[in-house]
C-alpha atoms as a PDB file:
ATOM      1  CA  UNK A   1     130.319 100.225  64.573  1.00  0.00           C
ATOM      2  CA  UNK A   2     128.498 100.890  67.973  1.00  0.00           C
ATOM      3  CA  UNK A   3     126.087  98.049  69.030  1.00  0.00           C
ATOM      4  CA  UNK A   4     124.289  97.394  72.645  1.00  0.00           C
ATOM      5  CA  UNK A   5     121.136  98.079  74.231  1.00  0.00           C
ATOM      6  CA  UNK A   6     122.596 101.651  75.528  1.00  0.00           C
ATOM      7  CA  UNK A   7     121.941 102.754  72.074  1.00  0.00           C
ATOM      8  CA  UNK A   8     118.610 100.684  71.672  1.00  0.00           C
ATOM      9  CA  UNK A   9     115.122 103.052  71.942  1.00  0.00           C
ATOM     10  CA  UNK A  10     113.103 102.091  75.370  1.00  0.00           C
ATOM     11  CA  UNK A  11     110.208  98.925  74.156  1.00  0.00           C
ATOM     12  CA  UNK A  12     107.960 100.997  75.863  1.00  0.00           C
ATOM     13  CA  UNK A  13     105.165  98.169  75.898  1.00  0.00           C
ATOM     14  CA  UNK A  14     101.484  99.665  75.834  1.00  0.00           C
ATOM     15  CA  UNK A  15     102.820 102.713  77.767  1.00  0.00           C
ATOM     16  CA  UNK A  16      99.321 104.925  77.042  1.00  0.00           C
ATOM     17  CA  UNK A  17      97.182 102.105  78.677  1.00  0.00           C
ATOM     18  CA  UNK A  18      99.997 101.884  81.675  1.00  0.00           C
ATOM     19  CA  UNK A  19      99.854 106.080  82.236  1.00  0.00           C
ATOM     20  CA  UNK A  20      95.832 105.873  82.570  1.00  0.00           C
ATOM     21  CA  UNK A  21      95.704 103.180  84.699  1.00  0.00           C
ATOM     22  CA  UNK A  22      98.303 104.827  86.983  1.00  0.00           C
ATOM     23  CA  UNK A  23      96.833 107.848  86.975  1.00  0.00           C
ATOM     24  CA  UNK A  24      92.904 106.737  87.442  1.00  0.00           C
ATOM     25  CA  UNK A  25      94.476 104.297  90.489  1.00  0.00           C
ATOM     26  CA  UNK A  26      95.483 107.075  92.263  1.00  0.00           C
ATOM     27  CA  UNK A  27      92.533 108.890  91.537  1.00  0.00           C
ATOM     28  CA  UNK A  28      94.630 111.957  90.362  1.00  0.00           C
ATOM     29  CA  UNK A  29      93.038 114.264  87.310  1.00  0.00           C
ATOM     30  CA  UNK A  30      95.302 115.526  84.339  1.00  0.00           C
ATOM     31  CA  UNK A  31      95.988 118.709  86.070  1.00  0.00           C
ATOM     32  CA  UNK A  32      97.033 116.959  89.129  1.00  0.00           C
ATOM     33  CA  UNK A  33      99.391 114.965  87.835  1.00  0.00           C
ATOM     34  CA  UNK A  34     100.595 117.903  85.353  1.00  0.00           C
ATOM     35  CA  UNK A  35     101.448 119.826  88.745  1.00  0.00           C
ATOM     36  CA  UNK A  36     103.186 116.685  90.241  1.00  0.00           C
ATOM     37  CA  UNK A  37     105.278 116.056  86.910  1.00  0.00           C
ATOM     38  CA  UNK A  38     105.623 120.159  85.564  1.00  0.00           C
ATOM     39  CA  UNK A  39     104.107 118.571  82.413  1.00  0.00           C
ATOM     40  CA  UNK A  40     101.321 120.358  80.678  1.00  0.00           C
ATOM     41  CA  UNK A  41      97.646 118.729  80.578  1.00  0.00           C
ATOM     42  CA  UNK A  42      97.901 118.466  77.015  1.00  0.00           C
ATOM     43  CA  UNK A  43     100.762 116.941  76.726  1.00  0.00           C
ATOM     44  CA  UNK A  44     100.026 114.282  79.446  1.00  0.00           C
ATOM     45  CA  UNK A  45      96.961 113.359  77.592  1.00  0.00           C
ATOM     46  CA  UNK A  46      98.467 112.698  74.380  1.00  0.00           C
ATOM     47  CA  UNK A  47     100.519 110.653  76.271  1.00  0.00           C
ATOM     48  CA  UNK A  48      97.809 108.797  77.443  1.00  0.00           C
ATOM     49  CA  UNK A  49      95.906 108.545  74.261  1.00  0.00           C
ATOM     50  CA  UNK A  50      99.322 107.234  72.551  1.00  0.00           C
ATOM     51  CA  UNK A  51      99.358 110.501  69.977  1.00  0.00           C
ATOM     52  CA  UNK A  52     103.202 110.954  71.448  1.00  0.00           C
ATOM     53  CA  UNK A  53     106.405 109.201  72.807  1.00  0.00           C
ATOM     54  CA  UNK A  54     107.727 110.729  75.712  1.00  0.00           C
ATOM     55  CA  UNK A  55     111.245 111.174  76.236  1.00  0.00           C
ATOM     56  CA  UNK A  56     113.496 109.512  79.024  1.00  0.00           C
ATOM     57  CA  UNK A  57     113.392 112.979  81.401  1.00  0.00           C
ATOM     58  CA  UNK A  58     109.742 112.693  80.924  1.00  0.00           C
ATOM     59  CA  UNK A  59     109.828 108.743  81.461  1.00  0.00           C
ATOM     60  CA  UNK A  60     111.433 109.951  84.918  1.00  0.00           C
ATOM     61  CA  UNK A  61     109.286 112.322  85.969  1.00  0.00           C
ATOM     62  CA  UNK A  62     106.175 110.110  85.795  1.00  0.00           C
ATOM     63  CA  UNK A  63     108.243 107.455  87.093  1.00  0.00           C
ATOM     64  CA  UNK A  64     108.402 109.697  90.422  1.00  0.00           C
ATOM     65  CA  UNK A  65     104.910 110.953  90.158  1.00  0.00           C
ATOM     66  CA  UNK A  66     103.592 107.738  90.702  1.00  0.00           C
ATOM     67  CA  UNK A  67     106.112 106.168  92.782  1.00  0.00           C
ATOM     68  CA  UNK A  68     107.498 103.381  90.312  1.00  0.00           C
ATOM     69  CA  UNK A  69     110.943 102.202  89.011  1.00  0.00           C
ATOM     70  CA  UNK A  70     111.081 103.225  85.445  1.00  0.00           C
ATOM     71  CA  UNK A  71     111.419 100.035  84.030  1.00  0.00           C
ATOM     72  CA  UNK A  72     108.366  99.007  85.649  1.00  0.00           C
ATOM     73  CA  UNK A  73     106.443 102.376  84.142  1.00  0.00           C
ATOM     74  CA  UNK A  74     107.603 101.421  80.250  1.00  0.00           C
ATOM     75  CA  UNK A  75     107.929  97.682  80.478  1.00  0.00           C
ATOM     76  CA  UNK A  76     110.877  96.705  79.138  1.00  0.00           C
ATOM     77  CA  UNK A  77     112.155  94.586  82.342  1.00  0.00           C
ATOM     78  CA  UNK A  78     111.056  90.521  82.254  1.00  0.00           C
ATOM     79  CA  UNK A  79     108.394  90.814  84.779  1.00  0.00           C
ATOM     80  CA  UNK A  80     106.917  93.910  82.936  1.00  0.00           C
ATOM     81  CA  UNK A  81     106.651  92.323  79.583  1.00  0.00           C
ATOM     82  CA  UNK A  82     105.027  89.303  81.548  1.00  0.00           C
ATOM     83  CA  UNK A  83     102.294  91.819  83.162  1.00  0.00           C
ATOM     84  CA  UNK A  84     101.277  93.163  79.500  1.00  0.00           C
ATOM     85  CA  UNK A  85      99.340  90.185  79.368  1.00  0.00           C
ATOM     86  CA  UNK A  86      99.123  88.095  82.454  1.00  0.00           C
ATOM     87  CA  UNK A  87      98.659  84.106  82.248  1.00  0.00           C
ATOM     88  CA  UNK A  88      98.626  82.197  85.414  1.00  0.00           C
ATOM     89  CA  UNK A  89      98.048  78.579  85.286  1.00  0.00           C
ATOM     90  CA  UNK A  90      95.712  77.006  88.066  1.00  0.00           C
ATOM     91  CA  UNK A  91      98.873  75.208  89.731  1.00  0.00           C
ATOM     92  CA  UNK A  92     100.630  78.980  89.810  1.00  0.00           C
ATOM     93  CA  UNK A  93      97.975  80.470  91.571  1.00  0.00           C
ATOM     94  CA  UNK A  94      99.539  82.433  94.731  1.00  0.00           C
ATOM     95  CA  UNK A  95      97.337  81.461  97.748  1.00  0.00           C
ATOM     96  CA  UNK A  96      96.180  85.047  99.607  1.00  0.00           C
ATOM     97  CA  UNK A  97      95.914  85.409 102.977  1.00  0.00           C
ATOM     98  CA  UNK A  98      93.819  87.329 104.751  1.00  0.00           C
ATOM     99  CA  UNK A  99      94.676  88.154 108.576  1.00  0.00           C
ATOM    100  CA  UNK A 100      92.054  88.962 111.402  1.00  0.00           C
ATOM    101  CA  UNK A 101      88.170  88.668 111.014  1.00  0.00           C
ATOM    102  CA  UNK A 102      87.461  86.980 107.770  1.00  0.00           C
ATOM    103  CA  UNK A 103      90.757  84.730 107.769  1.00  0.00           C
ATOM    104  CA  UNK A 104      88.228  81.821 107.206  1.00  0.00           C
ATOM    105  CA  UNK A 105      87.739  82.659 103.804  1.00  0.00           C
ATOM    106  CA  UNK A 106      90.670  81.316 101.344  1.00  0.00           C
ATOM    107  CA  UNK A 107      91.630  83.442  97.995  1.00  0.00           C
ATOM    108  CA  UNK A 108      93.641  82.496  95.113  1.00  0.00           C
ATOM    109  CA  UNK A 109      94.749  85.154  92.625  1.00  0.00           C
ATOM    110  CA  UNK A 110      94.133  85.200  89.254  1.00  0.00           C
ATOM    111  CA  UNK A 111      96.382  88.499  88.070  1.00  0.00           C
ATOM    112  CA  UNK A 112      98.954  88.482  90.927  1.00  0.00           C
ATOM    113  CA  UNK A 113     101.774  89.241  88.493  1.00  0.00           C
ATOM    114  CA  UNK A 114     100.247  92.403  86.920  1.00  0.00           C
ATOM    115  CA  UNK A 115     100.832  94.717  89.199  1.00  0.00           C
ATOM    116  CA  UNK A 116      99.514  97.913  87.266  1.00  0.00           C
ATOM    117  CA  UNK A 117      95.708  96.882  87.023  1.00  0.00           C
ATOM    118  CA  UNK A 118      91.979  98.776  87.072  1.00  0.00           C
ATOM    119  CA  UNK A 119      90.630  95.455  88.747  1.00  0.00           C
ATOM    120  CA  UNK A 120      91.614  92.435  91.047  1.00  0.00           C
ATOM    121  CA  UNK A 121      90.296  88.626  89.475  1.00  0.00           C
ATOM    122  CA  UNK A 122      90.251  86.241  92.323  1.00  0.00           C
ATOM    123  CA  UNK A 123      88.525  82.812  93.155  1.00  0.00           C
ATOM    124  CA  UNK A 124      87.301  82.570  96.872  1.00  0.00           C
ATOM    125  CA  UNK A 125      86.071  79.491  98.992  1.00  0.00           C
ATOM    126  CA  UNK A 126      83.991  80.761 101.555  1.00  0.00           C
ATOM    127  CA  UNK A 127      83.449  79.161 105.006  1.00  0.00           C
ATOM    128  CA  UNK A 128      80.327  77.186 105.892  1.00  0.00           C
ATOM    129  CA  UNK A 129      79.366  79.898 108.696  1.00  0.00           C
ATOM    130  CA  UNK A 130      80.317  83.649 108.765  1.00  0.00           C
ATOM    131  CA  UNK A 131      83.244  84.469 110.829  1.00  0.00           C
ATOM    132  CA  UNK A 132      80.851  86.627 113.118  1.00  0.00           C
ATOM    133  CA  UNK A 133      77.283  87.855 112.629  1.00  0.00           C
ATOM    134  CA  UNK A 134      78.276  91.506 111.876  1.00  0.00           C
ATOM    135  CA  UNK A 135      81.596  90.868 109.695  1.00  0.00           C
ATOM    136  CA  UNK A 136      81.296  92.671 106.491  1.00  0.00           C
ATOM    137  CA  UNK A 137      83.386  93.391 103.989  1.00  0.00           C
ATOM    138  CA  UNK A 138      82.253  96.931 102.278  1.00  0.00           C
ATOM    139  CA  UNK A 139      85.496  99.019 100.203  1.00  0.00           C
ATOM    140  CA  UNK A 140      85.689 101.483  97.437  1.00  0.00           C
ATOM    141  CA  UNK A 141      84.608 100.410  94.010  1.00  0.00           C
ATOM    142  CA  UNK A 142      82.416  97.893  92.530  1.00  0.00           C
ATOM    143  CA  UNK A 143      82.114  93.715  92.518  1.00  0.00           C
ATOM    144  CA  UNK A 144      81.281  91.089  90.346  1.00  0.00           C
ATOM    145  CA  UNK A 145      80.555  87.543  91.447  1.00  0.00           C
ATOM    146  CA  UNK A 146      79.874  84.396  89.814  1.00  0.00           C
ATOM    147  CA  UNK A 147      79.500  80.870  91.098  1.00  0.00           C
ATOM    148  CA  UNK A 148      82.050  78.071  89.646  1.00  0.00           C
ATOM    149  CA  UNK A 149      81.297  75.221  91.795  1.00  0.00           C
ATOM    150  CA  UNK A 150      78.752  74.771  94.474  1.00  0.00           C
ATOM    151  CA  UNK A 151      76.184  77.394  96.182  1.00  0.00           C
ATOM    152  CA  UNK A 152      76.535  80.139  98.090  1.00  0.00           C
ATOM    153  CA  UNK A 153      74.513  82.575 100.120  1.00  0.00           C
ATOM    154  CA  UNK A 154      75.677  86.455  99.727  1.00  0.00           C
ATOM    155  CA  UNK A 155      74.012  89.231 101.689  1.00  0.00           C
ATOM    156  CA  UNK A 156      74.292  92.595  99.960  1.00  0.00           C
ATOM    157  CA  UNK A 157      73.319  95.473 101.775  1.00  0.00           C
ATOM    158  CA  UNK A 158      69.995  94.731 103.513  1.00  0.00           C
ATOM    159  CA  UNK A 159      69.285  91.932 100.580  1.00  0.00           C
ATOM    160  CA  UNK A 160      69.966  88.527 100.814  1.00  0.00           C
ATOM    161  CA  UNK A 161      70.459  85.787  97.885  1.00  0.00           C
ATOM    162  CA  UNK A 162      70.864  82.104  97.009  1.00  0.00           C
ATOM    163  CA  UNK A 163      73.145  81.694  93.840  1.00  0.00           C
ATOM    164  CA  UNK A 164      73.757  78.235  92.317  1.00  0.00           C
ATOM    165  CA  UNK A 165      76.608  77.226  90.426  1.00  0.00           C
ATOM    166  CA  UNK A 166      76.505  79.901  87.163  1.00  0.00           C
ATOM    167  CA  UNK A 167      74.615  82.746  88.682  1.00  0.00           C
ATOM    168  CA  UNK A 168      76.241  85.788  89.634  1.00  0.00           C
ATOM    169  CA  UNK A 169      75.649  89.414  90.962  1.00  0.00           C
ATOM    170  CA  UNK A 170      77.196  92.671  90.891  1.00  0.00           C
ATOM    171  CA  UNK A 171      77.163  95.104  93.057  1.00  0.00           C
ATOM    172  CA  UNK A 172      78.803  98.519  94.256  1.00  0.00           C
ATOM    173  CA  UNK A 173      81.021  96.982  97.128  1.00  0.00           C
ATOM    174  CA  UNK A 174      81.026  99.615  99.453  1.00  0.00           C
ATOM    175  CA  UNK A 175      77.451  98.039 100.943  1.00  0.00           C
ATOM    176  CA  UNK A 176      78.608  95.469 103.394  1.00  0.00           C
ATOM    177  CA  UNK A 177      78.546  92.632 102.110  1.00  0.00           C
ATOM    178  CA  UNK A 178      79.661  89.180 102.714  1.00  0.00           C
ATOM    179  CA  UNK A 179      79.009  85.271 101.428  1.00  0.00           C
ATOM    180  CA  UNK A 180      78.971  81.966 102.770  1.00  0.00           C
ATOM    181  CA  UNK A 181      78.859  78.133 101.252  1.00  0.00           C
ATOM    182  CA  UNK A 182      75.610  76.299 101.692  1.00  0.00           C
ATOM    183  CA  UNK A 183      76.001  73.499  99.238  1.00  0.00           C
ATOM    184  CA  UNK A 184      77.559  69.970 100.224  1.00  0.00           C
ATOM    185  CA  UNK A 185      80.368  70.567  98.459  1.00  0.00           C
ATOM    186  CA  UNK A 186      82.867  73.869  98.972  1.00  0.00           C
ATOM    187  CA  UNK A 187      81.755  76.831  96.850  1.00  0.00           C
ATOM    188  CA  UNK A 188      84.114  78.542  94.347  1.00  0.00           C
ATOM    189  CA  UNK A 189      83.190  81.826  93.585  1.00  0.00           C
ATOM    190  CA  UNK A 190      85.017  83.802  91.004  1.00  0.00           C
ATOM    191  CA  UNK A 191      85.378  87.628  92.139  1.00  0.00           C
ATOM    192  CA  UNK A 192      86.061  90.583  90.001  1.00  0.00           C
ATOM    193  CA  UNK A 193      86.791  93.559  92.462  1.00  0.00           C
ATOM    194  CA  UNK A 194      87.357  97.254  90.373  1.00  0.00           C
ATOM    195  CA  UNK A 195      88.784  99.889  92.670  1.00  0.00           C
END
């Protein structure tokens, strides 16, 4: 009798959510990626929807489409299964750094081992000052902010706010905006960022 993972069907861990996230990152349509793949629209949608299981030449070609390793694409390797759902305790949380104008402020992430994801969790401590009286931060997508610890002042646009420990705001992020710490204490500010 033949045993072994060879002969073992691909765990393809919550593959449909995967494909649509993939796809909607790289802001590419159905018929885009059909051209990219030589998959029809139809077919890439089911796949998407979870209506059908794809088969390993398929698993290949979207592998290549979107510029991952396979096992990263169905989930079956250690770190993959760990991105499905992603814990991080707060004494694994993987300091970012940020180079150039705005290196004052410090991030920690909160996702850092999902790699396939529709938005980026972090916690920020922003500076006392502002690096520089025009540094903004505007990008694609939208934000969401809310105060852990502390107060901050955020300037949005042309507006300008005092949030307390609780309050947030959300915003489309591609006004400038950036955010400072006027309490006496440091400020920690959880941010949501959606691309």
């Amino acid at each position: 009798m033949l045993t072994g993972r060879i002969f073992d069907p691909l765990p393809m861990i919550d593959l449909p959510h995967r494909l649509r996230t993939l796809r909607r990152q790289q802001s590419l349509s159905l018929e885009q990626l059909a051209q990219r793949t030589g998959l029809t629209k139809s077919y890439l949608s089911k796949l998407e929807r979870g209506l059908s299981e794809p088969s390993i030449s398929t698993v290949l070609r979207l592998a290549e489409a979107y510029g991952v390793g396979v096992s990263q694409l169905v989930g079956t390797d250690d770190t993959a299964q760990d991105e499905v759902v992603s814990v991080v305790r707060v004494a694994d949380r993987e300091a970012l750094q940020r180079g150039g104008l705005g290196s004052e402020y410090h991030y920690e992430s909160l996702a850092g081992r999902r790699k396939v994801k529709a938005m980026e969790p972090f916690v920020v401590h922003p500076p006392r000052d502002f690096p520089d009286a025009t540094a903004v931060f505007p990008h694609p997508g939208e934000e969401f902010l809310l105060v852990l610890k502390g107060a901050i002042e955020v300037h949005v646009g042309e507006r300008q706010f005092r949030l307390e420990t609780g309050d947030s705001v959300y915003f489309d992020s591609e006004l400038p905006h950036r955010m400072r710490t006027v309490s006496r204490a440091m400020a920690e500010v959880l941010v949501v960022a959606a691309h």
